[in-house]
Protein backbone atom coordinates (compact mmCIF):
# COMPACT_ATOMS: atom_id res chain seq x y z
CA UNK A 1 79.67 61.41 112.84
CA UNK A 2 83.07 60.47 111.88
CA UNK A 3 86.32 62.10 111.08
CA UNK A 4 86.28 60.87 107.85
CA UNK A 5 82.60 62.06 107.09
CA UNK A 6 83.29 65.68 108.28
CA UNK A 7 86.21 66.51 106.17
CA UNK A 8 84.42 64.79 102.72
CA UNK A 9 81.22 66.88 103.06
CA UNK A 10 83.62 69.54 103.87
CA UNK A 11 85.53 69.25 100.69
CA UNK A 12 82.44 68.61 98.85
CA UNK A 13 81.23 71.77 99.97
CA UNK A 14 84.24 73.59 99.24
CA UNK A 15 84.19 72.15 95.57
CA UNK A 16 80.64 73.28 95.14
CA UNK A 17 81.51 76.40 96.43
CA UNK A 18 84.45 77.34 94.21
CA UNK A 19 82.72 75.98 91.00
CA UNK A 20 79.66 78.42 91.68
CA UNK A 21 82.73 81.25 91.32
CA UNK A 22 85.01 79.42 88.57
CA UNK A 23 84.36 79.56 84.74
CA UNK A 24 86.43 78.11 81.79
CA UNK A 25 87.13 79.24 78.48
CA UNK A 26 89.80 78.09 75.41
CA UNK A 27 91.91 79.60 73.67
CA UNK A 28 95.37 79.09 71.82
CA UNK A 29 99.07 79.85 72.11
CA UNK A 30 101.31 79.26 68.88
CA UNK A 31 104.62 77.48 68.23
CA UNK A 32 105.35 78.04 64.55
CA UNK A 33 102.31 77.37 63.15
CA UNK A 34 101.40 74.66 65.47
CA UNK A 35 97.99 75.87 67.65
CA UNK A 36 98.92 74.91 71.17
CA UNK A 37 95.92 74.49 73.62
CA UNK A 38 95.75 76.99 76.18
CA UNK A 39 92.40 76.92 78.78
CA UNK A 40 91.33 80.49 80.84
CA UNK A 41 90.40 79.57 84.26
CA UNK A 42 88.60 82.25 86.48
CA UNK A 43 88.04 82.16 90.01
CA UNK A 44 85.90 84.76 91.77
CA UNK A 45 86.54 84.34 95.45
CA UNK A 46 85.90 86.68 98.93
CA UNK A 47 88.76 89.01 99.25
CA UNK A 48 90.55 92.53 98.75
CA UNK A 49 89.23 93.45 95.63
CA UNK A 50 91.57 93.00 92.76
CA UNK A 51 92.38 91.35 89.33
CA UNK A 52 95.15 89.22 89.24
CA UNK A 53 96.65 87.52 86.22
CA UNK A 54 99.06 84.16 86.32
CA UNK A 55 100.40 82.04 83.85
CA UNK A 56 103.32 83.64 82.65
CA UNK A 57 101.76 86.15 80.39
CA UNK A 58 104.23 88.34 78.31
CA UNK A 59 103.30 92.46 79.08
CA UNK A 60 100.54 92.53 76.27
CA UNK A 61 98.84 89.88 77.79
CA UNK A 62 99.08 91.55 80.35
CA UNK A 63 97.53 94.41 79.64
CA UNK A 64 94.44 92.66 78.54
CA UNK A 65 93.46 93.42 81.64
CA UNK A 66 92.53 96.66 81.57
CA UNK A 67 91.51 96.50 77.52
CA UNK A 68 88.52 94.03 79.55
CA UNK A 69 88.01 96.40 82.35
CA UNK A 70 87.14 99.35 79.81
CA UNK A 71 85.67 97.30 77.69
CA UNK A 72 83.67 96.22 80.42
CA UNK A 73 82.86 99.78 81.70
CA UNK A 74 81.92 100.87 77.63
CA UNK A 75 78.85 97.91 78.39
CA UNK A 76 78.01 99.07 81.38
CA UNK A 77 78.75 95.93 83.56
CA UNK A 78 80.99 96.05 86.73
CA UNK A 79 83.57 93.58 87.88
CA UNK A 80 82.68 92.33 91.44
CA UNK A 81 84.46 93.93 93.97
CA UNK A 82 86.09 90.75 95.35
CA UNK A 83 89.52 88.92 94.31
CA UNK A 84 89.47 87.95 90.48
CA UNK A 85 91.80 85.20 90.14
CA UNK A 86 92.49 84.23 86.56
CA UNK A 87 94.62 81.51 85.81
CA UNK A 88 96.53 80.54 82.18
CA UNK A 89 96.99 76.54 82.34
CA UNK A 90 99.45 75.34 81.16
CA UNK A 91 101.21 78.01 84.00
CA UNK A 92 104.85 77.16 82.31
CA UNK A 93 104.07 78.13 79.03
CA UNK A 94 104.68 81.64 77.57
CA UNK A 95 101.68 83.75 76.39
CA UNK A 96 102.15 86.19 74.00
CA UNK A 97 99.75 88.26 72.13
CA UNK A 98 96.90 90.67 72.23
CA UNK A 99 94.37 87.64 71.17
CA UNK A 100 94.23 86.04 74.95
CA UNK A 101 91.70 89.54 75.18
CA UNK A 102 88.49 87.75 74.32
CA UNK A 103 89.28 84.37 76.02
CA UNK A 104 89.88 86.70 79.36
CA UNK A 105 86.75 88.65 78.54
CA UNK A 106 84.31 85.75 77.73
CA UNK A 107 86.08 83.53 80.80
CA UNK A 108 84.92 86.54 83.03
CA UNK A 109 81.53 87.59 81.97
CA UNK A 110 80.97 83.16 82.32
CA UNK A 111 81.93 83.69 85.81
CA UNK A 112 79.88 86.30 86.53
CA UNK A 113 76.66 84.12 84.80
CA UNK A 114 76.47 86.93 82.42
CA UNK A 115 77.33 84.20 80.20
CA UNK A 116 76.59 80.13 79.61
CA UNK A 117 79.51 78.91 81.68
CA UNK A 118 78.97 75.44 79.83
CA UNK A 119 78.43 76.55 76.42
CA UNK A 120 81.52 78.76 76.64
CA UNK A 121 83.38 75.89 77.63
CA UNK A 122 82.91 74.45 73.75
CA UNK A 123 84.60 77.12 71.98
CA UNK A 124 87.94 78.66 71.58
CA UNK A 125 88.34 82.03 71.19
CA UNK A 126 90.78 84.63 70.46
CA UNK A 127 90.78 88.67 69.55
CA UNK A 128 91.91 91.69 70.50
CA UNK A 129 89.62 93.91 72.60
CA UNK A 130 88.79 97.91 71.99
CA UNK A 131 88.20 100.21 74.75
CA UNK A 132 84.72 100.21 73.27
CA UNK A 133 84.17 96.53 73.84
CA UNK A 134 84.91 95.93 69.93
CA UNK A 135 86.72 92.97 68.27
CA UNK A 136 90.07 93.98 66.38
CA UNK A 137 91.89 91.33 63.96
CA UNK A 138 94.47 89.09 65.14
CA UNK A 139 97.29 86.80 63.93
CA UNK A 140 96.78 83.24 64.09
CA UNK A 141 92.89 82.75 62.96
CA UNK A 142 93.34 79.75 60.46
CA UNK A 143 95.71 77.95 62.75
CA UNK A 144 93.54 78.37 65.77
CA UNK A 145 90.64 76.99 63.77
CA UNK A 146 92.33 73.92 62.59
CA UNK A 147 93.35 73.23 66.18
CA UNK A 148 89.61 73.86 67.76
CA UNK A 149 88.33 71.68 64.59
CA UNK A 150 90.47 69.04 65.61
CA UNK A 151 89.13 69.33 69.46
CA UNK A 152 85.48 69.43 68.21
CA UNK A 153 85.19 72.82 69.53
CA UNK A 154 83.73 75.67 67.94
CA UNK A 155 85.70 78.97 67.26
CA UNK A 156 84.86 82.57 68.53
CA UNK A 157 87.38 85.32 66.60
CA UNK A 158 86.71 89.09 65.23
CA UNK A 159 84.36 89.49 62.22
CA UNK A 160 86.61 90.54 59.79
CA UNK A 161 88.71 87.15 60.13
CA UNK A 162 85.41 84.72 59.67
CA UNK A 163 86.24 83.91 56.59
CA UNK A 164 89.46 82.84 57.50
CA UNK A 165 88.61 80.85 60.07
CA UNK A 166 85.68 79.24 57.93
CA UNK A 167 88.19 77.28 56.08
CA UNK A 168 88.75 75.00 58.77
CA UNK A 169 85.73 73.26 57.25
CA UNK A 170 83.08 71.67 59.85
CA UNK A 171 83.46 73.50 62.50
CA UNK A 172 81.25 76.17 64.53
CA UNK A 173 82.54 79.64 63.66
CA UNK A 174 81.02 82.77 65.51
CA UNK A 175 82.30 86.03 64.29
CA UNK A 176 80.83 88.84 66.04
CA UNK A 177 81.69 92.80 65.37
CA UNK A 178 81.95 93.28 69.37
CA UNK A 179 81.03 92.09 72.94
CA UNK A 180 77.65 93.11 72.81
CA UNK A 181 77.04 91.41 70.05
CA UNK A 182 77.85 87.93 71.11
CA UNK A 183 76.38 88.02 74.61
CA UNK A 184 73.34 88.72 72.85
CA UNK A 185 73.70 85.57 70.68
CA UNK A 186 74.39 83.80 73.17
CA UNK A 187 71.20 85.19 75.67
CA UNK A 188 69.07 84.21 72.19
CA UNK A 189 68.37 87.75 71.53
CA UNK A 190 70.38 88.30 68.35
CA UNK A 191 71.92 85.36 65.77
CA UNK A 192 74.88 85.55 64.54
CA UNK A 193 75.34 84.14 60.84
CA UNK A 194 77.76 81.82 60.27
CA UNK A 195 80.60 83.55 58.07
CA UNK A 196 81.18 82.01 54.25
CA UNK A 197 85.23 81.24 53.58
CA UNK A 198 87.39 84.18 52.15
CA UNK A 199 87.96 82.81 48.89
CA UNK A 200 91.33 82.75 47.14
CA UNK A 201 93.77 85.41 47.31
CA UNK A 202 94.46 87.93 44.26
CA UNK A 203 98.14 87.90 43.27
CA UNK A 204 99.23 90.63 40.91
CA UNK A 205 100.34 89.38 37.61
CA UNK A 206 103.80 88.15 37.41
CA UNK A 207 105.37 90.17 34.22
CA UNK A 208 105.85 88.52 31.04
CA UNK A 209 108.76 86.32 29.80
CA UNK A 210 107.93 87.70 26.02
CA UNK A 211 109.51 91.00 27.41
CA UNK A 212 113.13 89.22 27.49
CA UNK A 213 115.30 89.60 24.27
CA UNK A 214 118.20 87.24 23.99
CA UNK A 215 119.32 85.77 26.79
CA UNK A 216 118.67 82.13 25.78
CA UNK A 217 120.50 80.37 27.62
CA UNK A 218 119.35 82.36 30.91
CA UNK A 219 115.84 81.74 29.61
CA UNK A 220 116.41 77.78 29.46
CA UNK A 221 118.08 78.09 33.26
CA UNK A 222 114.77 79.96 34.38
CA UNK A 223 112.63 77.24 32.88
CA UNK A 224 114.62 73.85 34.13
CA UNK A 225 114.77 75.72 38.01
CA UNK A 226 110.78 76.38 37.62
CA UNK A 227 110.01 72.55 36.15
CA UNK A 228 112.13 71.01 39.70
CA UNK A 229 111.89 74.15 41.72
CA UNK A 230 116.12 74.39 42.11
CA UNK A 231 118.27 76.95 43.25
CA UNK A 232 119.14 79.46 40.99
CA UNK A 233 122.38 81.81 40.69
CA UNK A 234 121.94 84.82 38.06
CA UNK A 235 125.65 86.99 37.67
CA UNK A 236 126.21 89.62 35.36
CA UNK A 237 126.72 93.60 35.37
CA UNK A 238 124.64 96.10 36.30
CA UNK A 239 121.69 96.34 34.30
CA UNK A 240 122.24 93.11 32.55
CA UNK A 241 118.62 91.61 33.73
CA UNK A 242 119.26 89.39 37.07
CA UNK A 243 116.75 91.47 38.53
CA UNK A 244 113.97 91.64 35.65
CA UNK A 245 114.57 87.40 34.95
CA UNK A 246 114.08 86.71 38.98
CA UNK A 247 110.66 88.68 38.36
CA UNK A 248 109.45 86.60 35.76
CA UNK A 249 109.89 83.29 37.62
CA UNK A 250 106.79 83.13 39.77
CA UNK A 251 104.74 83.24 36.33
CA UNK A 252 106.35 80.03 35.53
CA UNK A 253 105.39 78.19 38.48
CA UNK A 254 101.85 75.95 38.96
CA UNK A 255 99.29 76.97 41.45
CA UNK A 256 99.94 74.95 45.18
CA UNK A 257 98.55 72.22 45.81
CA UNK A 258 95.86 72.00 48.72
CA UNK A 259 98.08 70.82 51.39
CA UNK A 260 100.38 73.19 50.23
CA UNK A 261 98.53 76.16 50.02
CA UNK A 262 97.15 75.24 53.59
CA UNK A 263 100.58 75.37 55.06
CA UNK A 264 101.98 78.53 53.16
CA UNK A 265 98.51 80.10 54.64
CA UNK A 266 99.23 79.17 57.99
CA UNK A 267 102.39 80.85 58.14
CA UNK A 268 100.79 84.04 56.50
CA UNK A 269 98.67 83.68 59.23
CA UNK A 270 100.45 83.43 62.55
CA UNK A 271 102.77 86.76 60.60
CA UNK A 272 99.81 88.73 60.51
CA UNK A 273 99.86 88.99 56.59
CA UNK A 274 96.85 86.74 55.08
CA UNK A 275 95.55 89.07 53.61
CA UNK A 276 91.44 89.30 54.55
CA UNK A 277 91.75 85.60 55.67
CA UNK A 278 92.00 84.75 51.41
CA UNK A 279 93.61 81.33 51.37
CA UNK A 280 97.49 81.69 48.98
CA UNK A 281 96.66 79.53 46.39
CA UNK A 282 99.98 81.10 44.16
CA UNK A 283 103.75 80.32 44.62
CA UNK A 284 104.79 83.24 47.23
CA UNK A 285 107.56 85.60 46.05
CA UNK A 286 109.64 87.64 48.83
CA UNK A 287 112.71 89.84 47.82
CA UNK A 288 114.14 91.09 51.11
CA UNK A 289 116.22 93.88 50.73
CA UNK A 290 120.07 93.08 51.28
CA UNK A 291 120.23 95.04 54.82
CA UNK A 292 117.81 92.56 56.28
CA UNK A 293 119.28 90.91 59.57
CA UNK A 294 119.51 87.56 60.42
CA UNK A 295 116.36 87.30 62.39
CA UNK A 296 114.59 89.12 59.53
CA UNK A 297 115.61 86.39 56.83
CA UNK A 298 115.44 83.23 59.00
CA UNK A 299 112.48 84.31 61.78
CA UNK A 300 112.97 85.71 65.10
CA UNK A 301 112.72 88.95 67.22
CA UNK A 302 110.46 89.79 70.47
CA UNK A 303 107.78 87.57 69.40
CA UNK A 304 109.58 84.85 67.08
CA UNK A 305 107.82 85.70 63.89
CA UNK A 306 108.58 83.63 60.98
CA UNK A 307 111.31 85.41 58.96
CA UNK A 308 111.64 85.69 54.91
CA UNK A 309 112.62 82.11 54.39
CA UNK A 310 109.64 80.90 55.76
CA UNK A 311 107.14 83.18 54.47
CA UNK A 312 108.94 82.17 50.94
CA UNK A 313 107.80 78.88 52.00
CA UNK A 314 106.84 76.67 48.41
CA UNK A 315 107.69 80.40 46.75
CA UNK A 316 110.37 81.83 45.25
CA UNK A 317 113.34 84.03 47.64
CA UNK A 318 114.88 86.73 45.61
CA UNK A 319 118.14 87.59 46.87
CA UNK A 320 119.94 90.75 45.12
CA UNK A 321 122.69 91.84 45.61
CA UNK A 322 123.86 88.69 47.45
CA UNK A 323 127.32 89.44 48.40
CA UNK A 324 126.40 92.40 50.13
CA UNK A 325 123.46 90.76 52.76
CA UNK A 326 125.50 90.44 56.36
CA UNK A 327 127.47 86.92 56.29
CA UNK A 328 125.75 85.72 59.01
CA UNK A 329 122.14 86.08 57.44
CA UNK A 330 123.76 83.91 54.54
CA UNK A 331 125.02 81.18 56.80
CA UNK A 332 121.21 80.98 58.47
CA UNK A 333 120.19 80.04 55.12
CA UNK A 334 122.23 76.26 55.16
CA UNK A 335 120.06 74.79 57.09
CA UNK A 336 116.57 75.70 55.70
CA UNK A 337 117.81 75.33 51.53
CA UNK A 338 118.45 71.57 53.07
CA UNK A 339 116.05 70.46 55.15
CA UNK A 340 113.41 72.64 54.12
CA UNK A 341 112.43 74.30 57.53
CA UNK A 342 114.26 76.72 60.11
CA UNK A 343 113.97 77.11 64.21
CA UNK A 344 114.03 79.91 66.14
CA UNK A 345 116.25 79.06 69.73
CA UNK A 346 115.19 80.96 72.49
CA UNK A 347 116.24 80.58 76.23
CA UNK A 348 112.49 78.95 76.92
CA UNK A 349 111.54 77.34 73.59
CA UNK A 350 112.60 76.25 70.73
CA UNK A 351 110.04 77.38 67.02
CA UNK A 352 110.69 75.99 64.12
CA UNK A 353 108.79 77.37 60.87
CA UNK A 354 108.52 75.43 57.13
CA UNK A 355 111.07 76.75 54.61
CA UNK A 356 110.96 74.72 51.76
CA UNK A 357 111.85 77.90 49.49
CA UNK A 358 113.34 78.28 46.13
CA UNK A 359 116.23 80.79 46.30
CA UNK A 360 117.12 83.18 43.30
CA UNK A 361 120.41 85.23 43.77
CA UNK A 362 121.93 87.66 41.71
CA UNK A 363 125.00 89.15 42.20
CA UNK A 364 127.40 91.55 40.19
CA UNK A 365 130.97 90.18 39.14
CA UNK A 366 132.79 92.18 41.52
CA UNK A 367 132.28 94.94 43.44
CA UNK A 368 132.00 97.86 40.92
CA UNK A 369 130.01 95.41 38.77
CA UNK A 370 132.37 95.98 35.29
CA UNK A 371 134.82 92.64 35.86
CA UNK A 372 135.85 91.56 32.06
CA UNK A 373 134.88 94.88 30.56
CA UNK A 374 137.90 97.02 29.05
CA UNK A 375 137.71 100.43 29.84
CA UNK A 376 135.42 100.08 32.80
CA UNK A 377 136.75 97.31 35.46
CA UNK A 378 138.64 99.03 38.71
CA UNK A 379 142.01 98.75 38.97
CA UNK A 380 142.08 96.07 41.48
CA UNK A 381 140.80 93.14 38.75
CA UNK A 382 140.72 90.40 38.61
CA UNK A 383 141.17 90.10 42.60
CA UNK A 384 138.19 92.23 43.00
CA UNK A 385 136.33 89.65 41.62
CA UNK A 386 137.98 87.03 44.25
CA UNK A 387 137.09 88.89 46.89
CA UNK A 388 134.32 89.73 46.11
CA UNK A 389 132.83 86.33 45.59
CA UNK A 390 133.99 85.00 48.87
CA UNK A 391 131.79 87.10 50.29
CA UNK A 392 129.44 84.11 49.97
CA UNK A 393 130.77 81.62 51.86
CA UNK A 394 131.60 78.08 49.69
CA UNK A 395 128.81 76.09 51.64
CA UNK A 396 125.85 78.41 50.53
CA UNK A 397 127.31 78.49 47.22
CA UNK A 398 127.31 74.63 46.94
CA UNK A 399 123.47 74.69 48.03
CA UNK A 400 122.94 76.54 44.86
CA UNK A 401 121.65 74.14 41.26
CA UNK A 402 121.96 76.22 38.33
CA UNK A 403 124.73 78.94 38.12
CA UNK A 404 123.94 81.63 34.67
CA UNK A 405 126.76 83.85 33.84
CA UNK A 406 124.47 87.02 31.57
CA UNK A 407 125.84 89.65 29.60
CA UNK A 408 124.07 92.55 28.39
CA UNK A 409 122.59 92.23 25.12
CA UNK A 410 123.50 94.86 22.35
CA UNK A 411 121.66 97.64 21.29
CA UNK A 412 120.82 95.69 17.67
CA UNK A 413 118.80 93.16 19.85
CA UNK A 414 117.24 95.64 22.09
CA UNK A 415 115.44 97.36 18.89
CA UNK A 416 115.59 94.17 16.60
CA UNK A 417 115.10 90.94 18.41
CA UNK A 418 111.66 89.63 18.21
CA UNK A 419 109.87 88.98 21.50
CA UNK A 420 110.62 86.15 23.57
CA UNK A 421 108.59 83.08 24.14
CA UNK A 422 105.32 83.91 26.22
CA UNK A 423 105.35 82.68 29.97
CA UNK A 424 102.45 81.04 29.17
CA UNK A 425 104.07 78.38 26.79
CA UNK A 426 106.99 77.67 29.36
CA UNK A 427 104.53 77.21 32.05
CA UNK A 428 102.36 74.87 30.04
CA UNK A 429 105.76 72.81 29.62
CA UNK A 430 106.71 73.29 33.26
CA UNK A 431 102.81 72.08 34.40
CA UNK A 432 103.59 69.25 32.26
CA UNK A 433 106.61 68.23 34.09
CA UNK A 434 105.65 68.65 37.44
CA UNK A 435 102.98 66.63 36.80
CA UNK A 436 105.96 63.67 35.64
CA UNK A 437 107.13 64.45 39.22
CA UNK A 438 103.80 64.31 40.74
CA UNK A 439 102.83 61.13 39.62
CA UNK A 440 106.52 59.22 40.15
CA UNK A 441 107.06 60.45 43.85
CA UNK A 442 103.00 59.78 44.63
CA UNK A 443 100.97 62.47 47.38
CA UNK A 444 103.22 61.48 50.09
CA UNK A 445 106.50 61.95 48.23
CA UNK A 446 108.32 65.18 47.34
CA UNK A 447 106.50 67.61 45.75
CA UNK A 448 109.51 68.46 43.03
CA UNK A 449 113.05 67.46 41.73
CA UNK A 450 114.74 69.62 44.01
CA UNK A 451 113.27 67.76 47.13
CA UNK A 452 113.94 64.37 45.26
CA UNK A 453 116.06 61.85 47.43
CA UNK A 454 119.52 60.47 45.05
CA UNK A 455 118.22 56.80 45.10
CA UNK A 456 114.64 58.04 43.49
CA UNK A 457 116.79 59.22 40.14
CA UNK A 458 117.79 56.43 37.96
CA UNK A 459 121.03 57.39 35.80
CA UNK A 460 121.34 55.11 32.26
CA UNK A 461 124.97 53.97 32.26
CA UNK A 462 126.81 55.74 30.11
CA UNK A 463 125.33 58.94 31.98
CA UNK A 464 126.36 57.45 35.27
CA UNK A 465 129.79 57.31 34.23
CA UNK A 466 129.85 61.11 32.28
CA UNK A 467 128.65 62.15 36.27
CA UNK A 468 131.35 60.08 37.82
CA UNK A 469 134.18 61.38 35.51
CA UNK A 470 132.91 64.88 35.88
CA UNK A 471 132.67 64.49 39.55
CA UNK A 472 136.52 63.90 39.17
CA UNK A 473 137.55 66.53 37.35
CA UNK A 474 135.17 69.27 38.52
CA UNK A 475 135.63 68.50 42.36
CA UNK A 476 132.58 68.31 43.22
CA UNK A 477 131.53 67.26 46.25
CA UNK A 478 128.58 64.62 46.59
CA UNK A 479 126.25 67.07 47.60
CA UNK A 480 127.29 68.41 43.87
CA UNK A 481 126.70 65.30 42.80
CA UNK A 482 123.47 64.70 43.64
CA UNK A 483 122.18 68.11 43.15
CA UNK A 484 123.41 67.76 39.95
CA UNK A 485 121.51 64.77 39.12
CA UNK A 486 118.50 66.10 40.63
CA UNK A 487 118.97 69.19 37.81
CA UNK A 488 119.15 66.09 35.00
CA UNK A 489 116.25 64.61 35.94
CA UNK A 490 114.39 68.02 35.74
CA UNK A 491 115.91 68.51 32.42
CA UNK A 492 114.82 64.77 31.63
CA UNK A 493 111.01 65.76 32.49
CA UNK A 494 111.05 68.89 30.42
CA UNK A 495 112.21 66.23 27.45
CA UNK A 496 109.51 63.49 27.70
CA UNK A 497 112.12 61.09 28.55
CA UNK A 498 111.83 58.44 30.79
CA UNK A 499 115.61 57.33 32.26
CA UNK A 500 118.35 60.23 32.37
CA UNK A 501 120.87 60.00 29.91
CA UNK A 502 124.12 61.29 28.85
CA UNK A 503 122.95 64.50 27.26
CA UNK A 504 120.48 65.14 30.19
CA UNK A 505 123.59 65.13 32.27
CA UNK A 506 125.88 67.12 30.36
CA UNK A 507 123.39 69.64 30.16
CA UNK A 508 123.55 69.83 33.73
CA UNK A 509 126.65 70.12 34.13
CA UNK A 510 127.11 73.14 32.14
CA UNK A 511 125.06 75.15 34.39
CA UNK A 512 127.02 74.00 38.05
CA UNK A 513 128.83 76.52 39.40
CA UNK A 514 132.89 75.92 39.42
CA UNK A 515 135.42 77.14 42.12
């Protein structure tokens, strides 16, 4: 017998040998919202008896360990007292999470033909383990289910997050309450039933724009920054109504469309916040309060969550009180009002979440709030209201459409005024013009004004010129300019007209906000 010969049946032996003792399962890791492939590998080999764990977990992957080891013990099977190897390929990429539990847990009871090694091989699974051996929620379900439908792989998660995971449409979904549970569907003792989709999530009613007296020309600025989703400013004293206006905006806005609503429930998702797997079908509306950090508006922190401008994401992100949020939370805000999504930067990755979010800012006239108003502004006006003001830095401030100055409305149209317009009416009018929008950029295009590119908006000529002129005279800079014309075109929409013309622009105009 040769050489050669020896050492192949050798290594053929050896292979057969360590695939009697190896199992496989899937599972996921996330970057943003993209599901990244991740595949358990266990090896059960001769040895001092231990459980080892590799593939740069994070310390609550870590710990799955002994989550599996009790859970184990609550079922009453033993690990075998030789070395457990398990392995989490790709080795160089980090895993975070509790979720890796069930992967672990199903990889192991495969190796230890407790479990179909091959069958386990066609899903992906992910949940947290109890010390009992039951399944607790996770983030991440929809997500991971798009990812193992677009593997043709099935999808093993907690119970309570079937429903979620059911909307990945034709794919496999076993959602069992516990361990038990699934090795007995899987040993054709018990069945599990295939879990129906969540349905649609309930949103609180947004209050009323009939509630607002007066206040016209605020009420026309609310309505042109719903029909093209733009930026809006809102300044005025205390109590004037910034804060009651911003509330009213979400119930001017349409329902999302699909591929929308997918998205903004992918990110509610891998945050741990979709609420009982329900897909968001309505506009999102986050109003961070004005201590928030940095990493709390723009994502971040141990674990890279997406922050508030992402989980505005096709919603509405109330600001108040924006002078007083920390300068550098403001400034993380440039990039995402442009291109509509934000990264996280870490030393060993780099995340980056959507953030196509409509911002709403209010903001007092200066710091004591009275600028203009004898008898009650400081002493220090009008520099108070300088320096107060460049608080915001001139770059944010340029990202911003529509600028409304309010003033409190008198006591006669408090008690006198007849209700406003219902919300219902100005959405009607605002459906109607994102539908314009709809049908000129096409399913591929952007889904509003505010996303429109300058070369999309045609200007008629004589409001081509008004816009140069006032361009001039107004120093604005071109991204002025075009935000500007992206604010006519709304206003264009809301008027049934086709081209944009003078008075479309002039109306624009009057709302941009001047140095």
């Amino acid at each position: 017998m040769s050489l050669f010969t020896i050492i192949s049946d050798t290594l053929a032996m050896t292979k057969r040998a360590q695939s009697s003792t190896m199992a496989i399962a899937n599972t996921f890791a996330f970057n943003g919202i993209e599901a990244l492939p991740v595949e358990v590998q266990v090896q059960i080999a001769p040895g001092t008896p231990a459980l080892v764990l590799v593939g740069l977990p994070d310390k609550a992957v870590g710990e799955a360990r002994e989550r599996v080891r009790a859970a184990f013990a609550a079922m009453g099977v033993s690990l075998p007292l030789k070395r457990v190897l398990i392995n989490l390929k790709p080795a160089d990429l980090l895993k975070e999470g509790s979720h890796f539990d069930l992967p672990l847990a199903l990889c192991l009871l495969a190796a230890m033909d407790i479990l179909p090694r091959d069958e386990i091989a066609g899903y992906a699974a992910l949940g947290e383990l109890s010390l009992d051996g039951s399944l607790n929620p996770v983030a991440g379900v929809l997500p991971a289910a798009i990812g193992a439908s677009a593997r043709d792989m099935g999808l093993i998660c907690p119970a309570s997050q079937g429903g979620e995971a059911a909307w990945a449409g034709r794919i496999e979904v076993l959602a069992p309450t516990d361990l038990i549970s699934l090795i007995n569907h899987f040993r054709g003792t018990q069945v599990l039933t295939p879990p129906d989709t969540a349905g649609v999530a309930e949103v609180p009613a947004a209050p009323d724009m009939s509630d607002v007296k007066g206040m016209e020309t605020a009420r026309r600025a609310l309505e042109i920054a719903a029909a093209g989703g733009h930026n809006v400013l809102l300044v005025g004293p205390p109590g004037a109504g910034k804060s009651m206006l911003a509330a009213r905006l979400p119930g001017l806005l349409p329902d999302l469309d699909p591929r929308s609503a997918l998205d903004v429930s992918m990110i509610h998702s891998v945050a741990g916040m979709l609420d009982g797997g329900r897909l968001v079908m309505r506009p999102p509306f986050r109003e961070p309060h004005h201590s928030a950090s940095q990493a709390a508006l723009s994502g971040g922190g141990h674990r890279a969550r997406p922050g508030e401008v992402s989980l505005a994401h096709r919603g509405v992100l109330f600001l108040d009180e924006l002078p007083e949020f920390p300068r550098q939370a403001l400034e993380a805000l440039r990039q995402p009002m442009e291109s509509g999504r934000t990264t996280v930067s870490r030393a060993s990755a780099h995340i980056t979440y959507p953030a196509r979010f409509q911002l709403v800012a209010a903001m007092n006239p200066c710091r004591c709030g009275y600028l203009g108003q004898a008898g009650r502004e400081c002493g220090r006006a009008p520099r108070c209201g300088e320096d107060y003001r460049n608080r915001v830095s001139g770059p944010v401030l340029d990202r911003i459409d529509l600028a409304v100055d309010i003033q409190p409305v008198t006591a006669a149209e408090l008690s006198r005024a007849p209700a406003g317009e219902a919300s219902s009416a100005i959405a009607e009018r605002v459906g109607r013009a994102r539908k314009v929008q709809a049908e000129r950029y096409g399913a591929d295009g952007p889904v509003c004004n505010a996303e429109a590119d300058g070369k999309l908006i045609r200007l008629l000529p004589d409001a081509q010129t008004l816009l140069e002129q006032a361009m001039e005279r107004l120093l604005l800079s071109p991204r002025g300019y075009v935000r500007t014309t992206r604010v006519a075109r709304t206003i264009a929409d809301l008027a049934g007209a086709e081209a944009v013309g003078r008075v479309h622009v002039a109306e624009a105009l009057a709302y941009r906000l001047r140095g």
